[in-house]
PDB file of N, CA and C in Angstrom:
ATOM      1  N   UNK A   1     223.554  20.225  26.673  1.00  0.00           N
ATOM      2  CA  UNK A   1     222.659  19.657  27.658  1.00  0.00           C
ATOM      3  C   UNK A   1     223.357  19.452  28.999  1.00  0.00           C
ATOM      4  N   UNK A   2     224.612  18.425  29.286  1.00  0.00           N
ATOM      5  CA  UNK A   2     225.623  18.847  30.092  1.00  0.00           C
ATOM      6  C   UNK A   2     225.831  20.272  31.481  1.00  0.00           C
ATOM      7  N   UNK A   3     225.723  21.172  30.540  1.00  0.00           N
ATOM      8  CA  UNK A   3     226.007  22.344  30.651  1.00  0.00           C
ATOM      9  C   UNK A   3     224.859  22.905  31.631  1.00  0.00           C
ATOM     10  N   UNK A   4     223.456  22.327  31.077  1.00  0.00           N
ATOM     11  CA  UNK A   4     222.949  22.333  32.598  1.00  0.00           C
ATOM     12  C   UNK A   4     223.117  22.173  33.785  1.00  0.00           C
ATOM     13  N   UNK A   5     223.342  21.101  33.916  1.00  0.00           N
ATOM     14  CA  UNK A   5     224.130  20.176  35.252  1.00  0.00           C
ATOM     15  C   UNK A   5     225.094  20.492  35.688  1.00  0.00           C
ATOM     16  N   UNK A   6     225.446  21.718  35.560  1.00  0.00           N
ATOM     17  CA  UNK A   6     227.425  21.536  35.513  1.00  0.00           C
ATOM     18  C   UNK A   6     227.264  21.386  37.024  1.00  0.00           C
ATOM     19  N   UNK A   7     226.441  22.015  38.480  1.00  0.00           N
ATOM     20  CA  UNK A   7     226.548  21.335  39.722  1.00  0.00           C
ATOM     21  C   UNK A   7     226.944  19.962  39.978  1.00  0.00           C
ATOM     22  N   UNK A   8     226.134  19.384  38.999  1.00  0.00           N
ATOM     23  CA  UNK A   8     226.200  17.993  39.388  1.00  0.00           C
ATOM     24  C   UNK A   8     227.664  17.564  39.316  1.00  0.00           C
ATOM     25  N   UNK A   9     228.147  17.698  38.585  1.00  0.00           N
ATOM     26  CA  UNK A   9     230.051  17.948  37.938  1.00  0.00           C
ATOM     27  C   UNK A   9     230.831  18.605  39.212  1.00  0.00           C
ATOM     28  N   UNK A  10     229.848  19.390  39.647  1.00  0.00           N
ATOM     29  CA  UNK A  10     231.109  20.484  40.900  1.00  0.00           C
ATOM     30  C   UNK A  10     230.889  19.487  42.466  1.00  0.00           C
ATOM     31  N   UNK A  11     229.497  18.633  42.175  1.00  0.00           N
ATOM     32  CA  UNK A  11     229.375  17.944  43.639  1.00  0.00           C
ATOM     33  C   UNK A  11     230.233  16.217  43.621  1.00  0.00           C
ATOM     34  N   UNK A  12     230.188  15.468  42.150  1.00  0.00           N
ATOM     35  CA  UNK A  12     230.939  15.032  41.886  1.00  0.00           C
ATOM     36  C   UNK A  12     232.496  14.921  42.459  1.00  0.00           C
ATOM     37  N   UNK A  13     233.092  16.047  42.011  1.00  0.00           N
ATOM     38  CA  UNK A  13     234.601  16.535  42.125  1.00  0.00           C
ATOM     39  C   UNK A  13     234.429  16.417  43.783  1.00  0.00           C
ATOM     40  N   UNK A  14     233.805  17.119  44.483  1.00  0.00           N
ATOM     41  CA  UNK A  14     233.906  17.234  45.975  1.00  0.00           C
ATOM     42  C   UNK A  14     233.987  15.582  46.683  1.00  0.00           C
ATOM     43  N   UNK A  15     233.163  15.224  46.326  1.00  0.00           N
ATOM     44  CA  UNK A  15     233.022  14.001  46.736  1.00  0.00           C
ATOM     45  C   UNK A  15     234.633  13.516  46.560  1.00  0.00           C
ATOM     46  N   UNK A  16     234.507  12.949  45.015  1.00  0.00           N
ATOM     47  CA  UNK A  16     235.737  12.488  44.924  1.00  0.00           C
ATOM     48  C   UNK A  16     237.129  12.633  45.661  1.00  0.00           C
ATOM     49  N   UNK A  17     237.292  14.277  45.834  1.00  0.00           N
ATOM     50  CA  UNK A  17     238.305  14.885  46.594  1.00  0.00           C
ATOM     51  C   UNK A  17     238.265  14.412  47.949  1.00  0.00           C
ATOM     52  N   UNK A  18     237.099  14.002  48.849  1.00  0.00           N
ATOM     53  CA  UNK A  18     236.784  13.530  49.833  1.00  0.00           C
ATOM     54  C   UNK A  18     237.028  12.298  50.316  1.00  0.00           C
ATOM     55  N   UNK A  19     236.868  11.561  49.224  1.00  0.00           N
ATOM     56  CA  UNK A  19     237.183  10.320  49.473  1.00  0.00           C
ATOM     57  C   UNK A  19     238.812  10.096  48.432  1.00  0.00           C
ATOM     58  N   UNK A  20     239.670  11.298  48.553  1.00  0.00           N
ATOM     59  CA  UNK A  20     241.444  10.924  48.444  1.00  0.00           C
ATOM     60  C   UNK A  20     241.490  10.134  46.613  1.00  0.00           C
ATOM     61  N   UNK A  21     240.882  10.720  45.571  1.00  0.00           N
ATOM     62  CA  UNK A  21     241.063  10.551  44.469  1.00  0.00           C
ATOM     63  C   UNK A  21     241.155  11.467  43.833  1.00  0.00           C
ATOM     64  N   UNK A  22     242.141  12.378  43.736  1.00  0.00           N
ATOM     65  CA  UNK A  22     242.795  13.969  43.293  1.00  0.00           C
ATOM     66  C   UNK A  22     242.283  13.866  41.689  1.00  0.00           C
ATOM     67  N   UNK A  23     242.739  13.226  41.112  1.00  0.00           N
ATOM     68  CA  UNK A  23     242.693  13.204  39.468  1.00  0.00           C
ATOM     69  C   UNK A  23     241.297  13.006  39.022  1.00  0.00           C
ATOM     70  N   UNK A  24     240.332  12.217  39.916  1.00  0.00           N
ATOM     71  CA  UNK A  24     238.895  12.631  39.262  1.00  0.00           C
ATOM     72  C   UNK A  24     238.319  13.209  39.718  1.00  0.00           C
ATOM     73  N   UNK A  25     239.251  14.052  40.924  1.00  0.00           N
ATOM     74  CA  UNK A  25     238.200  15.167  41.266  1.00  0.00           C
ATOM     75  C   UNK A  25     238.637  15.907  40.494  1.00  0.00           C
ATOM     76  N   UNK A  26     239.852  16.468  40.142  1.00  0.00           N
ATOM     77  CA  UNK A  26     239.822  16.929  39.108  1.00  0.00           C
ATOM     78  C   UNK A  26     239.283  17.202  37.711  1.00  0.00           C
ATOM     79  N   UNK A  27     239.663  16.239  37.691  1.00  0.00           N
ATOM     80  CA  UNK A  27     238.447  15.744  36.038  1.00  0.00           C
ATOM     81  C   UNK A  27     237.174  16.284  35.982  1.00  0.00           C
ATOM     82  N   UNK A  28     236.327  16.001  37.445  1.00  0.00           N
ATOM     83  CA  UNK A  28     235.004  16.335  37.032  1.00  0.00           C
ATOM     84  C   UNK A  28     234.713  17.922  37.609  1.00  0.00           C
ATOM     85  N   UNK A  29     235.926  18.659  38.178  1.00  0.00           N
ATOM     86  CA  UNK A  29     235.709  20.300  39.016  1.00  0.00           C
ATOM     87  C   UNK A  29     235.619  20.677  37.293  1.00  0.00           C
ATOM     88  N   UNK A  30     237.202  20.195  36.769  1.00  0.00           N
ATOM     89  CA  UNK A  30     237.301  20.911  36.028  1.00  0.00           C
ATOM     90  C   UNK A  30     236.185  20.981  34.839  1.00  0.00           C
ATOM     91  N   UNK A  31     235.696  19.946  34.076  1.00  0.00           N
ATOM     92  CA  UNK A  31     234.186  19.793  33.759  1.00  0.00           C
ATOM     93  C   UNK A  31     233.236  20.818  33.859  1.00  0.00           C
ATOM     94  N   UNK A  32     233.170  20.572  35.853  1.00  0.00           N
ATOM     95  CA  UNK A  32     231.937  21.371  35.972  1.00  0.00           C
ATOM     96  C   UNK A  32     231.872  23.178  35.813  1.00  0.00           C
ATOM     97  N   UNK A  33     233.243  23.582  35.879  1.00  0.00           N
ATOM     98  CA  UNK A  33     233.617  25.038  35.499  1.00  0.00           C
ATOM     99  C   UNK A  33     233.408  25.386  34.274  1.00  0.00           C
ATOM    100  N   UNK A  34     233.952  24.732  33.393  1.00  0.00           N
ATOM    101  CA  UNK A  34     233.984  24.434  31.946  1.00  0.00           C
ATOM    102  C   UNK A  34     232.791  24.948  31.858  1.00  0.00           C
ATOM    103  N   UNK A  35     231.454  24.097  32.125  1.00  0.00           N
ATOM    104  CA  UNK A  35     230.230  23.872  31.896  1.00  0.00           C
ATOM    105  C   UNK A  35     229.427  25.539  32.460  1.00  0.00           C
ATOM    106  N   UNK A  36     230.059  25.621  33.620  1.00  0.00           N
ATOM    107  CA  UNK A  36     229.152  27.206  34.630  1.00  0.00           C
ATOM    108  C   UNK A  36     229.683  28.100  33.747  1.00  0.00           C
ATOM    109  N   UNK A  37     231.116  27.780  33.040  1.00  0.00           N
ATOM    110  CA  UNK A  37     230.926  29.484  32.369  1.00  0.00           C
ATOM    111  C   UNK A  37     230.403  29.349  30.870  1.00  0.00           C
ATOM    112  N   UNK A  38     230.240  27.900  29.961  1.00  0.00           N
ATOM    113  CA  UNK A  38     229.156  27.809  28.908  1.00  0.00           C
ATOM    114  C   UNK A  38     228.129  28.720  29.367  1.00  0.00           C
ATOM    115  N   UNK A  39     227.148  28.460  30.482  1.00  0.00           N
ATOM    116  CA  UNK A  39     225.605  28.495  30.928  1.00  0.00           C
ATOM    117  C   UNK A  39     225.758  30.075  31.196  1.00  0.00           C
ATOM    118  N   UNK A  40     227.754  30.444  31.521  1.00  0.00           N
ATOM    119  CA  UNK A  40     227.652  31.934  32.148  1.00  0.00           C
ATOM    120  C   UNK A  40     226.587  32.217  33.682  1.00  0.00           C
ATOM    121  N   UNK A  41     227.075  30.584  34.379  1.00  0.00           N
ATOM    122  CA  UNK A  41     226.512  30.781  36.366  1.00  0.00           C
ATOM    123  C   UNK A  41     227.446  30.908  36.640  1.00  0.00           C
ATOM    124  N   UNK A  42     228.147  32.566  37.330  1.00  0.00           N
ATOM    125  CA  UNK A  42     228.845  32.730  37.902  1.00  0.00           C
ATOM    126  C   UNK A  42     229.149  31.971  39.184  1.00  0.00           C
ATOM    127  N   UNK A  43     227.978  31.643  39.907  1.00  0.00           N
ATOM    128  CA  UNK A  43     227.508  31.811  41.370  1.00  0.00           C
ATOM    129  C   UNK A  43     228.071  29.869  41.388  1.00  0.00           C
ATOM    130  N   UNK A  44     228.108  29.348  39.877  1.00  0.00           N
ATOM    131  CA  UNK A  44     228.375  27.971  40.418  1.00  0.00           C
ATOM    132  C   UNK A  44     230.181  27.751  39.591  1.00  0.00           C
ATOM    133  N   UNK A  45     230.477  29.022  39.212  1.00  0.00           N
ATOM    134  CA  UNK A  45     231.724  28.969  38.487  1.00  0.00           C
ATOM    135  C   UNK A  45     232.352  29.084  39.540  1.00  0.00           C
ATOM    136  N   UNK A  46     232.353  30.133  40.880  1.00  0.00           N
ATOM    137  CA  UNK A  46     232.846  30.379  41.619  1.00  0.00           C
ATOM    138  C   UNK A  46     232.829  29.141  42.759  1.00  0.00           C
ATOM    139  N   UNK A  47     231.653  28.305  43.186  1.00  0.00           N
ATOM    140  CA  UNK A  47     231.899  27.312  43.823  1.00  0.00           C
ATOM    141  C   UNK A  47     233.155  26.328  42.919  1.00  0.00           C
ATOM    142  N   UNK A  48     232.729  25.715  41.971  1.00  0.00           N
ATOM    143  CA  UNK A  48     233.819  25.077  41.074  1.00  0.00           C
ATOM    144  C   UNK A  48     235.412  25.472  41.307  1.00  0.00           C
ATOM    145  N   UNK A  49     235.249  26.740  41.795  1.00  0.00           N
ATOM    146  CA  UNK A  49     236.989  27.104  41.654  1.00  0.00           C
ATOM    147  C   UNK A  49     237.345  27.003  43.393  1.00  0.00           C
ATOM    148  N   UNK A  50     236.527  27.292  43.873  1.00  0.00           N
ATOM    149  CA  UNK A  50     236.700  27.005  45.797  1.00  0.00           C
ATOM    150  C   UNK A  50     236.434  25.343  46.033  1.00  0.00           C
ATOM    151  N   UNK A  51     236.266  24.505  45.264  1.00  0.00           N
ATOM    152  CA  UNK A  51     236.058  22.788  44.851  1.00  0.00           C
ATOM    153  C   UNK A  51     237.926  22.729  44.329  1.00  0.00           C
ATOM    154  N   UNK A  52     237.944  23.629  43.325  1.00  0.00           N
ATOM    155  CA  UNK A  52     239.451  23.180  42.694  1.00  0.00           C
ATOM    156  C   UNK A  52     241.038  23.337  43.587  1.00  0.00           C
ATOM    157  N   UNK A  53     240.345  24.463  44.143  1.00  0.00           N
ATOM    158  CA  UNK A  53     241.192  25.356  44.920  1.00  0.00           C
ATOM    159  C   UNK A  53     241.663  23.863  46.618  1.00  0.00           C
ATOM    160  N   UNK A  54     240.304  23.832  47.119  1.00  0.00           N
ATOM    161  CA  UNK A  54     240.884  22.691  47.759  1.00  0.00           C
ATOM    162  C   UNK A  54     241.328  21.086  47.574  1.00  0.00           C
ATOM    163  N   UNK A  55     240.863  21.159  46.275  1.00  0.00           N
ATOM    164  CA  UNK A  55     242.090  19.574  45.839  1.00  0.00           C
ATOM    165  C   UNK A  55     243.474  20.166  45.435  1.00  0.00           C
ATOM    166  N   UNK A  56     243.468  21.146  44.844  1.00  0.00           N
ATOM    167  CA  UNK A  56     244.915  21.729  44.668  1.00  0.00           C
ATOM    168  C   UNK A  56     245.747  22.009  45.901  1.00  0.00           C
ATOM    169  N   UNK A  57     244.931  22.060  47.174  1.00  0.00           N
ATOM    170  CA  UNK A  57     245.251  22.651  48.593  1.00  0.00           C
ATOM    171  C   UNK A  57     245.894  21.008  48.730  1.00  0.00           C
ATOM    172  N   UNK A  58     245.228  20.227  48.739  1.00  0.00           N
ATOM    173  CA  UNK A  58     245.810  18.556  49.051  1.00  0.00           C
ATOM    174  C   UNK A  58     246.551  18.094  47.981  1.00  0.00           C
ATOM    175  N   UNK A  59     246.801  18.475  47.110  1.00  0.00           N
ATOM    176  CA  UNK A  59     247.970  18.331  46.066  1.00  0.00           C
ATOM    177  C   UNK A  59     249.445  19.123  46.528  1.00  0.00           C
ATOM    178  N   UNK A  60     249.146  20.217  47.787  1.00  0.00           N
ATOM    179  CA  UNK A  60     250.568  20.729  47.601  1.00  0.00           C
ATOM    180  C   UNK A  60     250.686  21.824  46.513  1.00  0.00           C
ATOM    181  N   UNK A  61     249.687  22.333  45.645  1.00  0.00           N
ATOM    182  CA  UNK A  61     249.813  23.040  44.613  1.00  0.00           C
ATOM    183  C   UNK A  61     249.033  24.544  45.250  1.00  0.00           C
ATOM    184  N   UNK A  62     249.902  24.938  45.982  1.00  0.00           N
ATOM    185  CA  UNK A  62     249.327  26.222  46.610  1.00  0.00           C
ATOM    186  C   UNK A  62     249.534  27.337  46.089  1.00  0.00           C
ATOM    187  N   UNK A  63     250.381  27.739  44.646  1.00  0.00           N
ATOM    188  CA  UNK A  63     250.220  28.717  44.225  1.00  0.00           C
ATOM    189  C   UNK A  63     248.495  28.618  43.180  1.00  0.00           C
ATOM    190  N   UNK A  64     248.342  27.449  42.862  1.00  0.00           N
ATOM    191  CA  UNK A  64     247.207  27.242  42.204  1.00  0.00           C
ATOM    192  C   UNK A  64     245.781  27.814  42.799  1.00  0.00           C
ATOM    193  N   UNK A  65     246.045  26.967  44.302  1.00  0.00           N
ATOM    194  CA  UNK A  65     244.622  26.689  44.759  1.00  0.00           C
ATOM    195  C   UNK A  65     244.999  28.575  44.908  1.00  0.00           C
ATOM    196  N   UNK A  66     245.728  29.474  45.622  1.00  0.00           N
ATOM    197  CA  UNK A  66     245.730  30.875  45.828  1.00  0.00           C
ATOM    198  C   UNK A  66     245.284  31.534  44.207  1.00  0.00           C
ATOM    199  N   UNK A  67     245.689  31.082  43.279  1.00  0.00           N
ATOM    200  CA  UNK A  67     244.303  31.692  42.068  1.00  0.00           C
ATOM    201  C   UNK A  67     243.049  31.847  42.136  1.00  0.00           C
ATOM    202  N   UNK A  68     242.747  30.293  42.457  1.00  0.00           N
ATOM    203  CA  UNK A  68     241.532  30.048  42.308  1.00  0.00           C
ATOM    204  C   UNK A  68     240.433  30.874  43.287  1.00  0.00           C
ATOM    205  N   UNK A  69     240.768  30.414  44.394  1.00  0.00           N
ATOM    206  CA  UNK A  69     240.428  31.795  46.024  1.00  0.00           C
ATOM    207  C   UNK A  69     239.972  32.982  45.472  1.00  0.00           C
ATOM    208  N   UNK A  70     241.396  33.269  44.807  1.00  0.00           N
ATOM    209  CA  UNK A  70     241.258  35.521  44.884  1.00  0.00           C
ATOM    210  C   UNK A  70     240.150  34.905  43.319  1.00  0.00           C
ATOM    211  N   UNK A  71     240.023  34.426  42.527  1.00  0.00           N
ATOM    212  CA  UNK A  71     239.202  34.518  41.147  1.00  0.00           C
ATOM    213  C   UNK A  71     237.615  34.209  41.509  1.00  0.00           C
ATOM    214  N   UNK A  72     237.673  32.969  42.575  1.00  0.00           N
ATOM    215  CA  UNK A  72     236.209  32.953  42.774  1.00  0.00           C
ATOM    216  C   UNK A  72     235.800  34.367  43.696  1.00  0.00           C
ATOM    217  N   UNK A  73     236.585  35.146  45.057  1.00  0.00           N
ATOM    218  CA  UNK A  73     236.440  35.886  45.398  1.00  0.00           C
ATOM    219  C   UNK A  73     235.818  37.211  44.381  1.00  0.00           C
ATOM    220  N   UNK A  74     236.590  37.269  43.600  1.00  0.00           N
ATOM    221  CA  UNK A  74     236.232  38.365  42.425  1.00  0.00           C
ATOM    222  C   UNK A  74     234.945  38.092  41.732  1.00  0.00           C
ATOM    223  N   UNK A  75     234.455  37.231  41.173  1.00  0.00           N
ATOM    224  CA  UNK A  75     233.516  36.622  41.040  1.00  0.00           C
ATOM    225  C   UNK A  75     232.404  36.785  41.694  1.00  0.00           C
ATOM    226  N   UNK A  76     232.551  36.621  42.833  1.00  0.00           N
ATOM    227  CA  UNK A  76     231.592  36.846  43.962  1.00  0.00           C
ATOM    228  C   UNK A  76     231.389  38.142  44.148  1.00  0.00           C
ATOM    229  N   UNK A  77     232.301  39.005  44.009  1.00  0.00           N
ATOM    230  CA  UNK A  77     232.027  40.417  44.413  1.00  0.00           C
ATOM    231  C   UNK A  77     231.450  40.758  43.058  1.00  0.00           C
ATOM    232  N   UNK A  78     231.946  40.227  41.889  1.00  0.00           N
ATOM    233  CA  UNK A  78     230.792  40.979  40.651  1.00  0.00           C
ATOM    234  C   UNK A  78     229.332  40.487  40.644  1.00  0.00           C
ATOM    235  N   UNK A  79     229.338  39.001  41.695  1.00  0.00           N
ATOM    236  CA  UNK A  79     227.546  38.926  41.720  1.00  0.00           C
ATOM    237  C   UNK A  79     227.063  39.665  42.181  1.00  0.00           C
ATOM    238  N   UNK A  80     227.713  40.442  44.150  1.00  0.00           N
ATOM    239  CA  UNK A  80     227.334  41.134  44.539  1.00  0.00           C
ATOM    240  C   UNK A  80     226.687  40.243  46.072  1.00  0.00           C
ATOM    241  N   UNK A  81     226.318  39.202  45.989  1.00  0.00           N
ATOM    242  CA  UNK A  81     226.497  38.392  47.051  1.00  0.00           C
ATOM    243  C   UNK A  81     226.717  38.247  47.966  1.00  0.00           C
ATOM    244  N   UNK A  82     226.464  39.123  49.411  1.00  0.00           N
ATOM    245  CA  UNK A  82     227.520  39.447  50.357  1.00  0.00           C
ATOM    246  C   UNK A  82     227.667  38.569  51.156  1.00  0.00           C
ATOM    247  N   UNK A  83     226.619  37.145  51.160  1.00  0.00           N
ATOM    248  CA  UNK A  83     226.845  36.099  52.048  1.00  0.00           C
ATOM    249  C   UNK A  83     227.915  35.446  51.300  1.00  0.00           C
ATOM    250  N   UNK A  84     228.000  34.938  50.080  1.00  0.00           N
ATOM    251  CA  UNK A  84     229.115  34.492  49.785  1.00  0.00           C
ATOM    252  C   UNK A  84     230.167  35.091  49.684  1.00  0.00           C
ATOM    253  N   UNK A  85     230.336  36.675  49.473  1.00  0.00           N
ATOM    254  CA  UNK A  85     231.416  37.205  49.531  1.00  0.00           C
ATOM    255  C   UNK A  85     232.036  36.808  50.737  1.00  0.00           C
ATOM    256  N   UNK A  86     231.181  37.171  51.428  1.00  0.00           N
ATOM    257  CA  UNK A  86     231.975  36.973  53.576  1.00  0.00           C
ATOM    258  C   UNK A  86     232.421  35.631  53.259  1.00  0.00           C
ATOM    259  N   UNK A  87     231.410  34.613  52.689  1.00  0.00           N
ATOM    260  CA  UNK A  87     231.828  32.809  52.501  1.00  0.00           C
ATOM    261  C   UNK A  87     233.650  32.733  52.313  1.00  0.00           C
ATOM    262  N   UNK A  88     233.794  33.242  51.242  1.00  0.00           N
ATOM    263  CA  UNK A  88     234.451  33.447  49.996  1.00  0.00           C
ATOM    264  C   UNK A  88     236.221  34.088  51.133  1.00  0.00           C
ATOM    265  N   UNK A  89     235.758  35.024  51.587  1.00  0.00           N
ATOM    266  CA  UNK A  89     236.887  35.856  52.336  1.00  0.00           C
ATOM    267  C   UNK A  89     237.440  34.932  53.461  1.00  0.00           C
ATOM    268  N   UNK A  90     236.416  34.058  54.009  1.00  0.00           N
ATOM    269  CA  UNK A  90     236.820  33.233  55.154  1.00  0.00           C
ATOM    270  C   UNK A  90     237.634  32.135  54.584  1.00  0.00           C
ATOM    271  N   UNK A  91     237.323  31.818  53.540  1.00  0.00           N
ATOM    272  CA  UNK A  91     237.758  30.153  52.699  1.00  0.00           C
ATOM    273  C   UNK A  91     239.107  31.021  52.092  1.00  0.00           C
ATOM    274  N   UNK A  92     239.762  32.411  51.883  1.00  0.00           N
ATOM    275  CA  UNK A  92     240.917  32.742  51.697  1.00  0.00           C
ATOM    276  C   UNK A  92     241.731  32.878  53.382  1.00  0.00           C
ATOM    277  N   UNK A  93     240.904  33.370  54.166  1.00  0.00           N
ATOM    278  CA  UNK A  93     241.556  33.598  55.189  1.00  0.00           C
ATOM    279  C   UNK A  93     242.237  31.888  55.552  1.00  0.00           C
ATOM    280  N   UNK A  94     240.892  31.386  55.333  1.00  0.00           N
ATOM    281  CA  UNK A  94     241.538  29.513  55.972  1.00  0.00           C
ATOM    282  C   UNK A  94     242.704  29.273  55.335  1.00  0.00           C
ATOM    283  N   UNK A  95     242.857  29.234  53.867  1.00  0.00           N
ATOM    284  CA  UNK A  95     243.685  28.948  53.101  1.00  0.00           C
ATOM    285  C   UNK A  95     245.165  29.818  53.438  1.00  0.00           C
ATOM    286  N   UNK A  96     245.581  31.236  53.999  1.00  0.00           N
ATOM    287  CA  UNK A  96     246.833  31.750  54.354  1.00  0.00           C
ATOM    288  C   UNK A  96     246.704  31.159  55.932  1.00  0.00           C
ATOM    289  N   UNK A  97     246.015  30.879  56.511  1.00  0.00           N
ATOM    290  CA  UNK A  97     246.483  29.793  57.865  1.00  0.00           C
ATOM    291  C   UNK A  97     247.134  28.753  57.652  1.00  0.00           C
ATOM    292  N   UNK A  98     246.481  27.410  56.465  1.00  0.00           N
ATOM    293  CA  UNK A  98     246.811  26.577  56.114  1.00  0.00           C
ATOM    294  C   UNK A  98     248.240  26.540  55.440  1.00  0.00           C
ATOM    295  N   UNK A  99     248.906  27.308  54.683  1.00  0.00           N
ATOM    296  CA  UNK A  99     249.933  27.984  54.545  1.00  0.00           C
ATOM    297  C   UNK A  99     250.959  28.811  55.214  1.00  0.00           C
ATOM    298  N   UNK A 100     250.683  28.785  56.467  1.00  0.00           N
ATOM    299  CA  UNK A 100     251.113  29.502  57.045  1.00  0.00           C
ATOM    300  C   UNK A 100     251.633  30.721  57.144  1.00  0.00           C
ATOM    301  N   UNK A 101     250.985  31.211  56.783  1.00  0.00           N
ATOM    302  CA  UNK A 101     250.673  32.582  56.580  1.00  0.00           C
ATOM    303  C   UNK A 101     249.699  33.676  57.465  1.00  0.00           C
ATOM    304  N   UNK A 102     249.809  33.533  58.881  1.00  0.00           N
ATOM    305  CA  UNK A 102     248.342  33.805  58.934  1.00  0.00           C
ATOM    306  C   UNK A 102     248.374  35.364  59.485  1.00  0.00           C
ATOM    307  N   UNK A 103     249.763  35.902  59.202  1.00  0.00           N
ATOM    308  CA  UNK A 103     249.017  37.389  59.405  1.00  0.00           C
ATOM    309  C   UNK A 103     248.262  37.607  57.993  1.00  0.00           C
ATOM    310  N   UNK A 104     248.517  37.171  57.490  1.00  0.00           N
ATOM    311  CA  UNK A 104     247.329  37.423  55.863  1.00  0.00           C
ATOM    312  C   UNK A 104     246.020  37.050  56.121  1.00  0.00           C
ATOM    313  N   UNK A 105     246.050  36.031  56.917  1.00  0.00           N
ATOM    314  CA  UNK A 105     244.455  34.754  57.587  1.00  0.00           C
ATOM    315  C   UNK A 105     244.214  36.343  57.923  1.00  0.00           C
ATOM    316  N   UNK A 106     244.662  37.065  59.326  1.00  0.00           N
ATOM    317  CA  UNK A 106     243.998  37.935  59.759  1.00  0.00           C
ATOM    318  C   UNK A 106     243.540  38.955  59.489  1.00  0.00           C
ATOM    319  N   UNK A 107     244.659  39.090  58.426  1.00  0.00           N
ATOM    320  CA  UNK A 107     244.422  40.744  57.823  1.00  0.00           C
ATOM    321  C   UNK A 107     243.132  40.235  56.898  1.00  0.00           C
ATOM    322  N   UNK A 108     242.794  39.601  55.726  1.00  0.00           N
ATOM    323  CA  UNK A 108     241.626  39.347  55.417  1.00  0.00           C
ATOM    324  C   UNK A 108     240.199  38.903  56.579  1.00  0.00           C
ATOM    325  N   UNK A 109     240.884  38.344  57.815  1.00  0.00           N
ATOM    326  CA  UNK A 109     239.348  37.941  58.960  1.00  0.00           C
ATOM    327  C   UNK A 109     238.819  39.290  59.304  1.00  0.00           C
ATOM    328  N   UNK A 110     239.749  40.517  59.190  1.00  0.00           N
ATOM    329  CA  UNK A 110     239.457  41.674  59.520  1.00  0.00           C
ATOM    330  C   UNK A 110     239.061  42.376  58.761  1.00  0.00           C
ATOM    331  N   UNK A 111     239.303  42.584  57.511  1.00  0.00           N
ATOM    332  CA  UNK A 111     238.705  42.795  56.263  1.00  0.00           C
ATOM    333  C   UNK A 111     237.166  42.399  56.056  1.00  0.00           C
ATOM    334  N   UNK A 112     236.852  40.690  56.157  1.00  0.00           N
ATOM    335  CA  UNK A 112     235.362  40.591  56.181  1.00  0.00           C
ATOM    336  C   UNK A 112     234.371  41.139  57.398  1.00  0.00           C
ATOM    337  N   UNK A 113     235.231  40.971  58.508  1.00  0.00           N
ATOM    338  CA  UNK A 113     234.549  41.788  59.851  1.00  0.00           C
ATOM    339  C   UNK A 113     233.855  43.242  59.424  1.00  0.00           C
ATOM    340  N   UNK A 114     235.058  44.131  58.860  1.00  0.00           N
ATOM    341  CA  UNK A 114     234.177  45.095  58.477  1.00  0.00           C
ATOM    342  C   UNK A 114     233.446  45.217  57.087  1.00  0.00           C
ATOM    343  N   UNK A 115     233.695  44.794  56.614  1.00  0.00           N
ATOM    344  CA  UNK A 115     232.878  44.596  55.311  1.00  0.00           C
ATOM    345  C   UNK A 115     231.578  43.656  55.983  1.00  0.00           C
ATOM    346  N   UNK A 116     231.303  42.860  56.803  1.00  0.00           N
ATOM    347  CA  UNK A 116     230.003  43.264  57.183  1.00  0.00           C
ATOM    348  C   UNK A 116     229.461  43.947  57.328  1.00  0.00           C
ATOM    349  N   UNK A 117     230.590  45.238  59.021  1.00  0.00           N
ATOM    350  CA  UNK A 117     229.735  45.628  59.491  1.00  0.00           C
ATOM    351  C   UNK A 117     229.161  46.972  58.500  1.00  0.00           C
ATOM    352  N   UNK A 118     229.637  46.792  57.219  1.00  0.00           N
ATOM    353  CA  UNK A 118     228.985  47.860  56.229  1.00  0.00           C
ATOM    354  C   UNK A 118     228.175  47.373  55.716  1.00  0.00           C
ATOM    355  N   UNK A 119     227.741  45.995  55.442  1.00  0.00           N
ATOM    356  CA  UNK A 119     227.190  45.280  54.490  1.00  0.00           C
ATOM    357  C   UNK A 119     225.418  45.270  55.062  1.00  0.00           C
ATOM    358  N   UNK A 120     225.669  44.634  56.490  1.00  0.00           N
ATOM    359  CA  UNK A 120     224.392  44.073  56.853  1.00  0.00           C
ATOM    360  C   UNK A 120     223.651  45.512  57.918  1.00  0.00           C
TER     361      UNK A 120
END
């Protein structure tokens, strides 16, 4: 039953993360993933991991949150989604800025640029 709701679990975690309580946002991302791939919603498995990805980003755990990115990314491209894909490419690009990294930021900002201009 749960397993319905698992949003409710992924908006939970955000919050929490928002208001600087890492461990139950944790608790409830991880929950709500748990739950999207029971139901098999990609579309909210992949939010769940871009939710995990930035409490792991404020944990300092940046090889983590860089899983989570390229997995929901993949994800997204097997829905097929191209607004969230572009979503999806920008929230990796942010993440190699934030890291400092950002000829990677660019080389992916340039990547979704044209993968629009094929898309739309």
């Amino acid at each position: 039953l749960l397993a319905n709701v698992n949003s409710l679990f992924l908006n939970i975690s955000s919050c929490y993360n928002l208001t600087d309580k890492p461990d139950s946002a944790l608790y409830y991302v991880n929950k709500g993933i748990a739950f999207s791939k029971q139901v098999e919603n990609l579309t909210s498995e992949a939010n769940g991991l871009n939710i995990r990805a930035a409490i792991y980003s404020r944990r300092d755990l940046k090889k983590e949150a860089l899983i989570d990115l390229e997995t929901a990314l993949q994800i997204r491209k097997k829905i097929g989604d191209l607004h969230y894909i572009i979503s999806d490419m920008g929230q990796l690009a942010h993440y190699y800025a934030y890291v400092k990294q950002a000829d990677k930021g660019i080389a992916i900002s340039f990547q979704f640029i044209e993968f629009s201009k094929k898309s739309y």
